[in-house]
Protein backbone atom coordinates (compact mmCIF):
# COMPACT_ATOMS: atom_id res chain seq x y z
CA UNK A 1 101.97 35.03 0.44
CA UNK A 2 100.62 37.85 -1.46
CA UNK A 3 98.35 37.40 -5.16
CA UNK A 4 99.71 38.39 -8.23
CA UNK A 5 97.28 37.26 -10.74
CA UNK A 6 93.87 36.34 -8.04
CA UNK A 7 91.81 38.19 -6.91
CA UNK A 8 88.37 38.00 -4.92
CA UNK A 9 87.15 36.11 -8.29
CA UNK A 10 89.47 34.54 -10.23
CA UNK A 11 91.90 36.19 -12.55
CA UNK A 12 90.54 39.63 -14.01
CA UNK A 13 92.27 42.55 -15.69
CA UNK A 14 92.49 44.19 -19.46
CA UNK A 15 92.17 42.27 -22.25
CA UNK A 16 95.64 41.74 -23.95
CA UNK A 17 97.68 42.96 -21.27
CA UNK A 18 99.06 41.35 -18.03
CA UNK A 19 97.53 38.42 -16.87
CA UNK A 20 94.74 38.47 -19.47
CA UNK A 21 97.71 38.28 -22.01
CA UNK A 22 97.90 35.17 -24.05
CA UNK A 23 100.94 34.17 -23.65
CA UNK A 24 100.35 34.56 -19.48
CA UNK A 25 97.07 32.35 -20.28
CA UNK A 26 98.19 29.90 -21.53
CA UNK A 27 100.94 29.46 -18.63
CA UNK A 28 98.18 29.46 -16.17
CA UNK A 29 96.71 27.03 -18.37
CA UNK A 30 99.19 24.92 -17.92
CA UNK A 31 99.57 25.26 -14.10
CA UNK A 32 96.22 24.73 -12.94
CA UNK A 33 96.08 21.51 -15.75
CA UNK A 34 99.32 19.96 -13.74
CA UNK A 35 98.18 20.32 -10.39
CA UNK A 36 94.49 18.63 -11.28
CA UNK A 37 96.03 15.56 -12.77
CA UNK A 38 94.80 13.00 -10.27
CA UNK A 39 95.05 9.38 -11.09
CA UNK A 40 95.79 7.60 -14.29
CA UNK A 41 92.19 8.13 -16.26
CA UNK A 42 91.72 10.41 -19.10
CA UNK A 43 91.22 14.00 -17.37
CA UNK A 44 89.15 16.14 -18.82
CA UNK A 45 88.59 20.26 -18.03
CA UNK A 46 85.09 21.86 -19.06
CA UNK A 47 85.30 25.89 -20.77
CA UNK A 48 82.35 28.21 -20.88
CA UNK A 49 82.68 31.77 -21.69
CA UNK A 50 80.62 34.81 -21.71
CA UNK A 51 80.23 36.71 -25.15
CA UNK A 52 83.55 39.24 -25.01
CA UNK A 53 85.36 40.25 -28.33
CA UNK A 54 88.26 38.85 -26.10
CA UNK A 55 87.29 35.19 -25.10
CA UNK A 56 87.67 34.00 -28.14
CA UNK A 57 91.70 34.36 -27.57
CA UNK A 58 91.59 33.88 -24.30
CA UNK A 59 89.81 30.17 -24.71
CA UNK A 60 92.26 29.45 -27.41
CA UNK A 61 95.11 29.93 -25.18
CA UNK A 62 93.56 28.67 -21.88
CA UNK A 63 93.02 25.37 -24.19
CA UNK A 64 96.42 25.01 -25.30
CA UNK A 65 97.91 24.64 -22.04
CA UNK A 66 95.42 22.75 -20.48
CA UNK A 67 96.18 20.29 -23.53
CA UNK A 68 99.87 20.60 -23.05
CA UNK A 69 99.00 19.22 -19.88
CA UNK A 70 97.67 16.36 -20.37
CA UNK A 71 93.63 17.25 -20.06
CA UNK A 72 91.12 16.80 -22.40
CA UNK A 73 89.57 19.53 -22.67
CA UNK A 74 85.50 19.99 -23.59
CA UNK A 75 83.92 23.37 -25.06
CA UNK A 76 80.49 24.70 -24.10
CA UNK A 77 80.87 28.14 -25.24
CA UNK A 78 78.60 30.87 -24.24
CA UNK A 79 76.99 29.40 -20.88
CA UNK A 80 76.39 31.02 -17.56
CA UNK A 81 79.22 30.91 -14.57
CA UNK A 82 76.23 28.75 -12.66
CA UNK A 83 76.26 26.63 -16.20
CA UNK A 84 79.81 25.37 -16.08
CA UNK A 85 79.52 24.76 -12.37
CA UNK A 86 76.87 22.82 -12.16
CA UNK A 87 78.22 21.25 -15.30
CA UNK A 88 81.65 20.57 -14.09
CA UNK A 89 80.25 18.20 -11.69
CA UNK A 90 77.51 16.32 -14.05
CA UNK A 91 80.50 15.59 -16.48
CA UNK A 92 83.07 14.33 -13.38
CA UNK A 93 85.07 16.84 -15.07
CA UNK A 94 88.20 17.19 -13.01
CA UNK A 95 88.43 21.19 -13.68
CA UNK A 96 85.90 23.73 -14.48
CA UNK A 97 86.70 27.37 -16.09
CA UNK A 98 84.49 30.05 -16.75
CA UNK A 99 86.14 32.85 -18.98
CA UNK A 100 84.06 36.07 -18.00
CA UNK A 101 84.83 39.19 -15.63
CA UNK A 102 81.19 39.33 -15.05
CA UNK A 103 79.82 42.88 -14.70
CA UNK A 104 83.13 44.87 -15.95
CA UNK A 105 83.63 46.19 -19.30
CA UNK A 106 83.82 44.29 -22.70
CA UNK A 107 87.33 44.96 -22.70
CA UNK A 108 88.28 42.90 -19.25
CA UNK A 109 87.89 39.88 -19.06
CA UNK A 110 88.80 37.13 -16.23
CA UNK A 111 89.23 33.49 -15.68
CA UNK A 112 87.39 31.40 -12.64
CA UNK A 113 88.27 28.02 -11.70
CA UNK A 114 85.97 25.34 -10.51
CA UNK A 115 87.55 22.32 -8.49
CA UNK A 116 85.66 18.66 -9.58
CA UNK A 117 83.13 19.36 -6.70
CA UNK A 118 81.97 22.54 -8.36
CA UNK A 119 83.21 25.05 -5.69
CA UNK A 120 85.66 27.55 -6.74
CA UNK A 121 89.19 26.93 -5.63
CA UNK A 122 90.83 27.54 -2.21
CA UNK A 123 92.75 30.32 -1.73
CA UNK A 124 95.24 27.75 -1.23
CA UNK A 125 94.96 26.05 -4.73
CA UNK A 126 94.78 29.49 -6.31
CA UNK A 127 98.42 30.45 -5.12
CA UNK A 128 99.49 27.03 -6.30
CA UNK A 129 99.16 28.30 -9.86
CA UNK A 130 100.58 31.29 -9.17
CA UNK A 131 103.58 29.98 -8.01
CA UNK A 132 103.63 27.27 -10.94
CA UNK A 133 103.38 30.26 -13.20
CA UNK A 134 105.85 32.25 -12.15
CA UNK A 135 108.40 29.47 -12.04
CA UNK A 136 107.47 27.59 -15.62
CA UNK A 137 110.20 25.25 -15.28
CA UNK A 138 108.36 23.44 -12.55
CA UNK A 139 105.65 22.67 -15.13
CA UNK A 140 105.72 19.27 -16.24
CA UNK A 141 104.34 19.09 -19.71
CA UNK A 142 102.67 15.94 -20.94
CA UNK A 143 104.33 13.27 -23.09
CA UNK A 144 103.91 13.35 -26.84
CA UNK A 145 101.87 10.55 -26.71
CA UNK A 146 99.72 12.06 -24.10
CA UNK A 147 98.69 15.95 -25.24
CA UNK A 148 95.27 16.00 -24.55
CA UNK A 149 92.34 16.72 -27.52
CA UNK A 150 89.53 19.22 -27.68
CA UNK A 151 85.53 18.91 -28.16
CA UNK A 152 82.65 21.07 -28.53
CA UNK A 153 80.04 20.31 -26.67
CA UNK A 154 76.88 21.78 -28.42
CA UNK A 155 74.08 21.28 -25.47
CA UNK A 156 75.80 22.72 -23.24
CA UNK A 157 73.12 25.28 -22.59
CA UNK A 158 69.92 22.81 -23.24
CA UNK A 159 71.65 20.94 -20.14
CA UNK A 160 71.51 23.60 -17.73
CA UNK A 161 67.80 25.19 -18.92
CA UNK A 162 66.66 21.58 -18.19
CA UNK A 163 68.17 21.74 -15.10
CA UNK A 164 67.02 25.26 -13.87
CA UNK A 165 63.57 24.77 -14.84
CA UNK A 166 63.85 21.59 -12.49
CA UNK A 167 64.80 24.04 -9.82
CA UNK A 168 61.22 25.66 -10.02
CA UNK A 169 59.00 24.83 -7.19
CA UNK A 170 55.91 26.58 -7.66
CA UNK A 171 52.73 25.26 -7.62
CA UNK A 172 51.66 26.67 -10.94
CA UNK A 173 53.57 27.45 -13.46
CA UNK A 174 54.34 31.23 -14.33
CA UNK A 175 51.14 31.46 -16.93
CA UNK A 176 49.54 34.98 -16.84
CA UNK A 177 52.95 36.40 -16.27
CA UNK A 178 54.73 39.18 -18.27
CA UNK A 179 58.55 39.35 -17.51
CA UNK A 180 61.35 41.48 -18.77
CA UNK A 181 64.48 39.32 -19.34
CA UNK A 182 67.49 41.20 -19.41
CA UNK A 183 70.99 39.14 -19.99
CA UNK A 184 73.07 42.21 -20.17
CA UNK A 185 74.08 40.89 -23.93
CA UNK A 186 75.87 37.95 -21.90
CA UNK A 187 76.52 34.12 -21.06
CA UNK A 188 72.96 33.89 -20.23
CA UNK A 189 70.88 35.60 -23.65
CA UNK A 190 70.55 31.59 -25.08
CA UNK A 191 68.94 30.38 -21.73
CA UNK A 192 67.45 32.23 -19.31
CA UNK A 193 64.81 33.86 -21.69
CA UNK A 194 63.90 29.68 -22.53
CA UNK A 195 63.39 28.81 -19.30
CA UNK A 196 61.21 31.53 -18.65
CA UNK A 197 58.81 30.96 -21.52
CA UNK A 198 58.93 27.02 -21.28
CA UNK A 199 57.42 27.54 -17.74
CA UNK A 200 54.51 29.46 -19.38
CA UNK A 201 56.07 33.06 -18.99
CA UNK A 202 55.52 36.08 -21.25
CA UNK A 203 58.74 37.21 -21.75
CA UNK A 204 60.06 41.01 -23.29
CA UNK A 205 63.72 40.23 -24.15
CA UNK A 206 66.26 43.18 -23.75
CA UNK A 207 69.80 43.04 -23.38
CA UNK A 208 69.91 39.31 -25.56
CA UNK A 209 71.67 40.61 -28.83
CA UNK A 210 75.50 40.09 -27.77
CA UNK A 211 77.98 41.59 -30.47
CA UNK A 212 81.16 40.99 -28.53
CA UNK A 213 81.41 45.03 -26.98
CA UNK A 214 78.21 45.14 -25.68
CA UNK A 215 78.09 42.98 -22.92
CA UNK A 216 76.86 45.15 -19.25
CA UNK A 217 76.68 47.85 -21.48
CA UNK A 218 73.89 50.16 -20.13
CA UNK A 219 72.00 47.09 -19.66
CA UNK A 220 72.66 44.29 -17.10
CA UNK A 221 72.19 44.17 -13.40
CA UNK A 222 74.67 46.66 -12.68
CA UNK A 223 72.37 49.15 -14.96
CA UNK A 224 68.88 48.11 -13.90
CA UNK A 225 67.69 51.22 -15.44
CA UNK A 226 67.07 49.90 -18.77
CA UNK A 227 65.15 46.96 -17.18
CA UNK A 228 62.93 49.21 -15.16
CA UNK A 229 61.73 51.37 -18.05
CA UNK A 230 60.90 48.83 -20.24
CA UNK A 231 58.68 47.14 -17.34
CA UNK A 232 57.32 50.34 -16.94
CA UNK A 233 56.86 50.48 -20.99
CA UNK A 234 55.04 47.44 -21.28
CA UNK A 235 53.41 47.32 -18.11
CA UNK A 236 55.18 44.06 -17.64
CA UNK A 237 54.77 42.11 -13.88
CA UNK A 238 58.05 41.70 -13.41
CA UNK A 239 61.79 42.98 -14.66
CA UNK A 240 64.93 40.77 -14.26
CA UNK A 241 68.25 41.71 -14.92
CA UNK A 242 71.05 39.31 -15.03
CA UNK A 243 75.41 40.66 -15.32
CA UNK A 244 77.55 39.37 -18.11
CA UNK A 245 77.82 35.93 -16.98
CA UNK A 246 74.26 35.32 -15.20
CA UNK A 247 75.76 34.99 -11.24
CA UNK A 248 74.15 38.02 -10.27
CA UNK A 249 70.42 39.29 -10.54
CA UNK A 250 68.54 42.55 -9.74
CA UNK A 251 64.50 42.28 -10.13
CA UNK A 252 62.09 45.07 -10.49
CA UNK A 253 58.43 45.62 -9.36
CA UNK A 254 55.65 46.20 -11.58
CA UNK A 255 55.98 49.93 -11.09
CA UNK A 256 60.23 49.78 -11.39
CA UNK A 257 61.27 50.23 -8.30
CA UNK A 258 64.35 48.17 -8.19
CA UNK A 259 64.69 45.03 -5.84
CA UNK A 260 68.09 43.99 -4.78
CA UNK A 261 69.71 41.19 -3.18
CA UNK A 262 69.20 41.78 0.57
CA UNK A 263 65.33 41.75 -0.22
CA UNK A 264 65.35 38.67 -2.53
CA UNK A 265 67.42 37.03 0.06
CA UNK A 266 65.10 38.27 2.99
CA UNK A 267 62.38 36.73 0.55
CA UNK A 268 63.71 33.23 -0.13
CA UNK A 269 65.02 32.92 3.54
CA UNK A 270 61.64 33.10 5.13
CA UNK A 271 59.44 31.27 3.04
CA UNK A 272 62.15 28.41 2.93
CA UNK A 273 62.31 28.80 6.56
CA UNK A 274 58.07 28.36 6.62
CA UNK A 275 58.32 25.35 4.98
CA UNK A 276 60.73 23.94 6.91
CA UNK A 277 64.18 23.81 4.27
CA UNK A 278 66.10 26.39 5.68
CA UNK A 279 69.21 25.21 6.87
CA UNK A 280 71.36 26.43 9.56
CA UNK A 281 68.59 28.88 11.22
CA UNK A 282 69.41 31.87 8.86
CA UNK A 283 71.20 32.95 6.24
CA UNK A 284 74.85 33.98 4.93
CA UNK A 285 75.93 37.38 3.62
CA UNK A 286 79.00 40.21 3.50
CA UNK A 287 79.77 43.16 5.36
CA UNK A 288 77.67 45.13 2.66
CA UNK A 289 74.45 43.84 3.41
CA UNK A 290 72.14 46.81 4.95
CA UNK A 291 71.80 46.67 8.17
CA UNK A 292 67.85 46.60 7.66
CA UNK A 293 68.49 43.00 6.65
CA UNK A 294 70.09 42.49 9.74
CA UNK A 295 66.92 43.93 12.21
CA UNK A 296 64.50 41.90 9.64
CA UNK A 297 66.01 38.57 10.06
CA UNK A 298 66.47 39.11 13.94
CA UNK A 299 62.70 39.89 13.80
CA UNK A 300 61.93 36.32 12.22
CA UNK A 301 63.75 34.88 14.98
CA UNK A 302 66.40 34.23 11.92
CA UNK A 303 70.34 34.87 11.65
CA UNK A 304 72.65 36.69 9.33
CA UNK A 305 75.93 35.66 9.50
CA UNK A 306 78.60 37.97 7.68
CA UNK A 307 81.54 37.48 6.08
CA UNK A 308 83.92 39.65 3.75
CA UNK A 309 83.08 40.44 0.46
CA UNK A 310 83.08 37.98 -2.07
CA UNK A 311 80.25 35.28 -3.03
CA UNK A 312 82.97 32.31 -2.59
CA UNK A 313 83.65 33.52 1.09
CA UNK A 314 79.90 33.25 1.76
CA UNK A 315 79.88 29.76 0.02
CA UNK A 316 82.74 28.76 2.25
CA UNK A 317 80.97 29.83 5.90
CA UNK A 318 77.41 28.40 4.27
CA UNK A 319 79.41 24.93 3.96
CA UNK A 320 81.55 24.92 7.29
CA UNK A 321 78.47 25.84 8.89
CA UNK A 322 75.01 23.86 7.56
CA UNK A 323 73.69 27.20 5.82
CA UNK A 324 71.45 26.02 2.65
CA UNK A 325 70.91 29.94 1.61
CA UNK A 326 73.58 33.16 1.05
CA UNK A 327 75.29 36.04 -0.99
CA UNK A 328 75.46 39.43 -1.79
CA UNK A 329 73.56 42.89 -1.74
CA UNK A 330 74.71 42.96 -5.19
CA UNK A 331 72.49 40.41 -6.49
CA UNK A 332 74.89 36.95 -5.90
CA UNK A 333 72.18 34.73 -4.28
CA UNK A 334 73.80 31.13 -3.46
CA UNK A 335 71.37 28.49 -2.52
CA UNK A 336 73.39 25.06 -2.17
CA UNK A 337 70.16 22.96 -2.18
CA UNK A 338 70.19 23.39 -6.17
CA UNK A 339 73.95 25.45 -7.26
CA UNK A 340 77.48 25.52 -5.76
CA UNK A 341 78.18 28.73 -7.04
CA UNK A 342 75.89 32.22 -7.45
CA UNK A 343 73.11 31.56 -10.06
CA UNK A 344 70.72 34.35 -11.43
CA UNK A 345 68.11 32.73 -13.14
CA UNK A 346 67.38 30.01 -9.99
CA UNK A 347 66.95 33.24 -7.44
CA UNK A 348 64.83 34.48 -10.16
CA UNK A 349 62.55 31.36 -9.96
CA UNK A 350 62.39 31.32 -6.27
CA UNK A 351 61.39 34.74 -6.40
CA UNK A 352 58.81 34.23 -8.91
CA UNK A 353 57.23 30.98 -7.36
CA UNK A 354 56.75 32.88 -3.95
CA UNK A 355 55.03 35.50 -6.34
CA UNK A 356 52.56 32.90 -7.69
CA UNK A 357 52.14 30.85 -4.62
CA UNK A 358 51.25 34.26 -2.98
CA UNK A 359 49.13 35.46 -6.12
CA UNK A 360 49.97 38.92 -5.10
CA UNK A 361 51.54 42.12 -7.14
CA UNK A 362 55.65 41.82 -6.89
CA UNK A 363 55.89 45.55 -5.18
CA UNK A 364 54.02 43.44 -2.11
CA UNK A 365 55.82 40.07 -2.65
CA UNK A 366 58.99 41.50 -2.51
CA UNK A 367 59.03 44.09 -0.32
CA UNK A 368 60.27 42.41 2.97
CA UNK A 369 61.82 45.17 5.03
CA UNK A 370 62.72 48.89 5.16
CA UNK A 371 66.75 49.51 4.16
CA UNK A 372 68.34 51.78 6.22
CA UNK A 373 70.12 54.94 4.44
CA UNK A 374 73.28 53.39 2.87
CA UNK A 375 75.51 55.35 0.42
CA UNK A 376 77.86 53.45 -1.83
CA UNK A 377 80.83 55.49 -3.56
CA UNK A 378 83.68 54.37 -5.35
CA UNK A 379 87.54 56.48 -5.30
CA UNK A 380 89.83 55.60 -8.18
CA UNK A 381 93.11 54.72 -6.73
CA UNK A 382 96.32 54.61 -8.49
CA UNK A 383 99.83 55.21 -7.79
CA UNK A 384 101.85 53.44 -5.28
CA UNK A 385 100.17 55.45 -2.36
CA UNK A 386 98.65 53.51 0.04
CA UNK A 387 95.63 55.89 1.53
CA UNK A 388 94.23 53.22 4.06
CA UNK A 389 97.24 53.09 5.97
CA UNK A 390 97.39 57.27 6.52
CA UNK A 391 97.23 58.82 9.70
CA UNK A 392 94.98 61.25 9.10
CA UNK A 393 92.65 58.93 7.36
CA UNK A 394 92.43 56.17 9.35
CA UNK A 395 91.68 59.10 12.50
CA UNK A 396 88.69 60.42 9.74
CA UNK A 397 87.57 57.32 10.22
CA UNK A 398 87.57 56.40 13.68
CA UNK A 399 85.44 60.08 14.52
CA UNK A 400 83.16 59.10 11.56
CA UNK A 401 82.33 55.55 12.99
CA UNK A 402 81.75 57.62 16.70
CA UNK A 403 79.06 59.45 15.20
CA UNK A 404 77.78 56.76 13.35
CA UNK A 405 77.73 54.94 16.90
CA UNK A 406 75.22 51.92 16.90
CA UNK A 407 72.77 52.75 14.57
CA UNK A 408 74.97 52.34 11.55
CA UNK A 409 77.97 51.26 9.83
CA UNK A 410 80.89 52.07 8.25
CA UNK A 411 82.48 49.49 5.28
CA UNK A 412 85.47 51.12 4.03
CA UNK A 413 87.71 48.36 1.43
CA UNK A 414 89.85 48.01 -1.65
CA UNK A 415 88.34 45.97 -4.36
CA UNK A 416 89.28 42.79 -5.19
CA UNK A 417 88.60 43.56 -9.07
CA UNK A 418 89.09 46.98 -10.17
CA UNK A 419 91.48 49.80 -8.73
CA UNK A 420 89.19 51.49 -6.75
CA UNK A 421 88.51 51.62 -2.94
CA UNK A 422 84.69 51.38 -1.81
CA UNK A 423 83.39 53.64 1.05
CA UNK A 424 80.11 52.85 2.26
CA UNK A 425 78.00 53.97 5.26
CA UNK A 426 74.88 53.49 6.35
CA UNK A 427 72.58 54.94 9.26
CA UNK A 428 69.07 56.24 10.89
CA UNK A 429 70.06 59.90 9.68
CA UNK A 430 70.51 59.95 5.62
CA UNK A 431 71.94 63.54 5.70
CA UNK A 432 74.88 62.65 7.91
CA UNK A 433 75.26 59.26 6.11
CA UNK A 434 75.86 61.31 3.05
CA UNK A 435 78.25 63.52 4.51
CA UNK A 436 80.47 61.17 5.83
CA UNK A 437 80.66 59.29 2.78
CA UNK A 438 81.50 62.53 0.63
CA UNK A 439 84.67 63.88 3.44
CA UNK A 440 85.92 60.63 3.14
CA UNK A 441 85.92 60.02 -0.13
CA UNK A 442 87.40 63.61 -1.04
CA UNK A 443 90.21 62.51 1.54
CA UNK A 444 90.78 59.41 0.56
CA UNK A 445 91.24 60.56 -3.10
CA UNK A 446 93.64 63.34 -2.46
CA UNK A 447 95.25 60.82 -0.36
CA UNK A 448 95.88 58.55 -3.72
CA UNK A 449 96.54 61.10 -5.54
């Protein structure tokens, strides 16, 4: 059965329109409160948000079908995706939603669901709402006598910074250190920069002043940039940035060179695996990873397993096979020891105790293994036109994968969120690794065109 309103991470699309619509909200609010009645106790559904002009309306509709359902439904606000996972469990809540779509845009926004265990929902449960949706006179609405009520819950947020800080196993605290916090004017700008300075941090806030429209907004992981200069500025030890709602993180060096995922999970990986808590001999990630990763772990007598993209696919092999440590290039880092979900700010403190324990500069900590060449590019696609399935495209890029041959890859997908198809190579020789990238991406887009 196809998706209508899923995607690789929950609902996601323009604010006001189409699924993000409040009307279509509040539907979906009502679906996914019917099918997680279980039992005959009071159930209750926890919100966060990030800070989006748009969540305001969005939670106000998302609450009045959950309550139409039946569920009691308990407010946290602004708090990270990691926040209202971790919380979801603590308050044997039996839904969890997270209004954010993460890294995009102020004016997207996006709805994830969290099942009572904390782990996103199956694809399975995921096309039960649709359905329900689409066919509203299967919902069954609560009683009068039975519409549940709403709550704000104000400490939220000093909940999780208790419990992140908790998550901190170094053997001094973070005294001496100057850090550059960057929330990306999201979910995170009331807790990460406390948890830094509570465990004896310096801390340079940037990126922690949300007004609704500038959340990612030249700022955020997914514009490091801002992050790096201001290390560079202040001569700062280390930068971290964090995406709209505070699943992903990119870190910085002293001297600004950016650190992505595949080195802070290279990082975590082997010093878990030195002191003997690394589970299932390796670690998880997605087709996207570099394939330096890849030779690094194999050097450390380690795994990688890969799976497509998308953190909750990596969270799904890491459970069905014993893997305590996963996620993305792009900065999702899942370690199930401590989270169910991607969280931020705890990869940041694993990175940061390893930088202590080591007493070492960052640029040495960090630096775990030479990428090869990879090239990233994105092609708008619109239309009905469906360029992966041409002829002449699909032979572009069978001859580009022979001269790739077995020194590098070729990663060629729609995305999940946003109309756009990713092409991505990577390879010993950077020259050719550019060039394939560019002829395919100037076929592919005259293709959609």
């Amino acid at each position: 059965m196809s998706r209508k309103y899923f995607g690789t991470d929950g609902v996601r699309g323009r604010a006001n329109t189409g699924a993000m619509a409040p009307d279509v909200v509040m539907k979906i609010g009502m679906a996914a409160g019917q099918l997680h009645r279980r039992g005959g106790h009071r159930h209750r559904v926890v919100i966060g948000k990030d800070t989006r002009l748009s969540g305001y309306m969005i939670e106000q509709a998302l609450t009045a079908g959950l309550l139409s359902a039946g569920m009691d439904v308990f407010l946290f606000g602004p708090a990270p995706t990691p926040a209202v996972a971790m919380l979801t469990r603590s308050m044997r809540a039996d839904l969890g939603v997270m209004i954010s779509a993460s890294h995009n845009p102020y004016f997207d926004n996006g709805i994830k669901f969290f099942g009572p265990d904390g782990y996103k929902l199956s694809d399975e449960k995921e096309l039960e709402i649709e359905a329900l949706v689409d066919n509203a006179s299967k919902i069954t609405l609560a009683g009068s006598d039975h519409i549940g009520r709403a709550k704000r819950i104000e400490d939220a947020s000093a909940r999780y910074t208790e419990f992140a800080k908790r998550t901190y196993v170094g053997e001094a605290g973070l005294d001496g250190l100057r850090i550059v916090i960057d929330t990306a004017n999201g979910a995170s700008y009331r807790t990460a920069p406390p948890v830094l300075w509570e465990l004896g941090a310096e801390i340079i806030e940037i990126g922690t002043n949300p007004n609704g429209t500038n959340i990612n907004d030249k700022c955020g992981s997914t514009y490091p940039e801002a992050m790096c200069q201001k290390v560079r500025e202040t001569r700062a030890d280390i930068g971290i940035a964090l995406d709209g709602d505070a699943d992903r993180v990119i870190i910085c060096d002293e001297n600004g060179n950016v650190i992505d995922g595949d080195q802070i999970m290279a990082l975590i990986a082997t010093s878990w695996a030195k002191r003997g808590q690394l589970k299932g001999g390796g670690l998880v990630a997605t087709i996207m990873s570099n394939l330096g990763l890849e030779r690094f772990m194999e050097s450390q007598s380690l795994t990688l397993a890969r799976t497509k993209v998308g953190d909750r696919y990596v969270v799904e092999h890491m459970r069905e096979h014993g893997f305590n440590v996963g996620g993305e290039q792009s900065g999702h880092i899942v370690m199930s020891d401590f989270a169910t979900t991607g969280d931020g700010l705890l990869a940041a403190l694993q990175v940061l105790a390893e930088v202590v324990r080591q007493g070492k500069p960052v640029s040495e900590v960090c630096n775990m293994f030479t990428p090869f060449p990879q090239v990233l590019k994105n092609v708008k696609f619109s239309g009905k036109s469906k360029p992966l399935e041409n002829a002449i495209v699909l032979s572009s890029i069978k001859d580009a994968e022979v001269m790739l041959g077995k020194t590098g890859r070729l990663v060629i997908r729609p995305s999940g969120t946003e109309p756009l198809i990713r092409v991505m190579a990577e390879g010993q020789d950077e020259g050719l690794v550019h060039k394939i990238v560019d002829d395919l991406c100037s076929l592919i887009s005259k293709t959609a065109a």
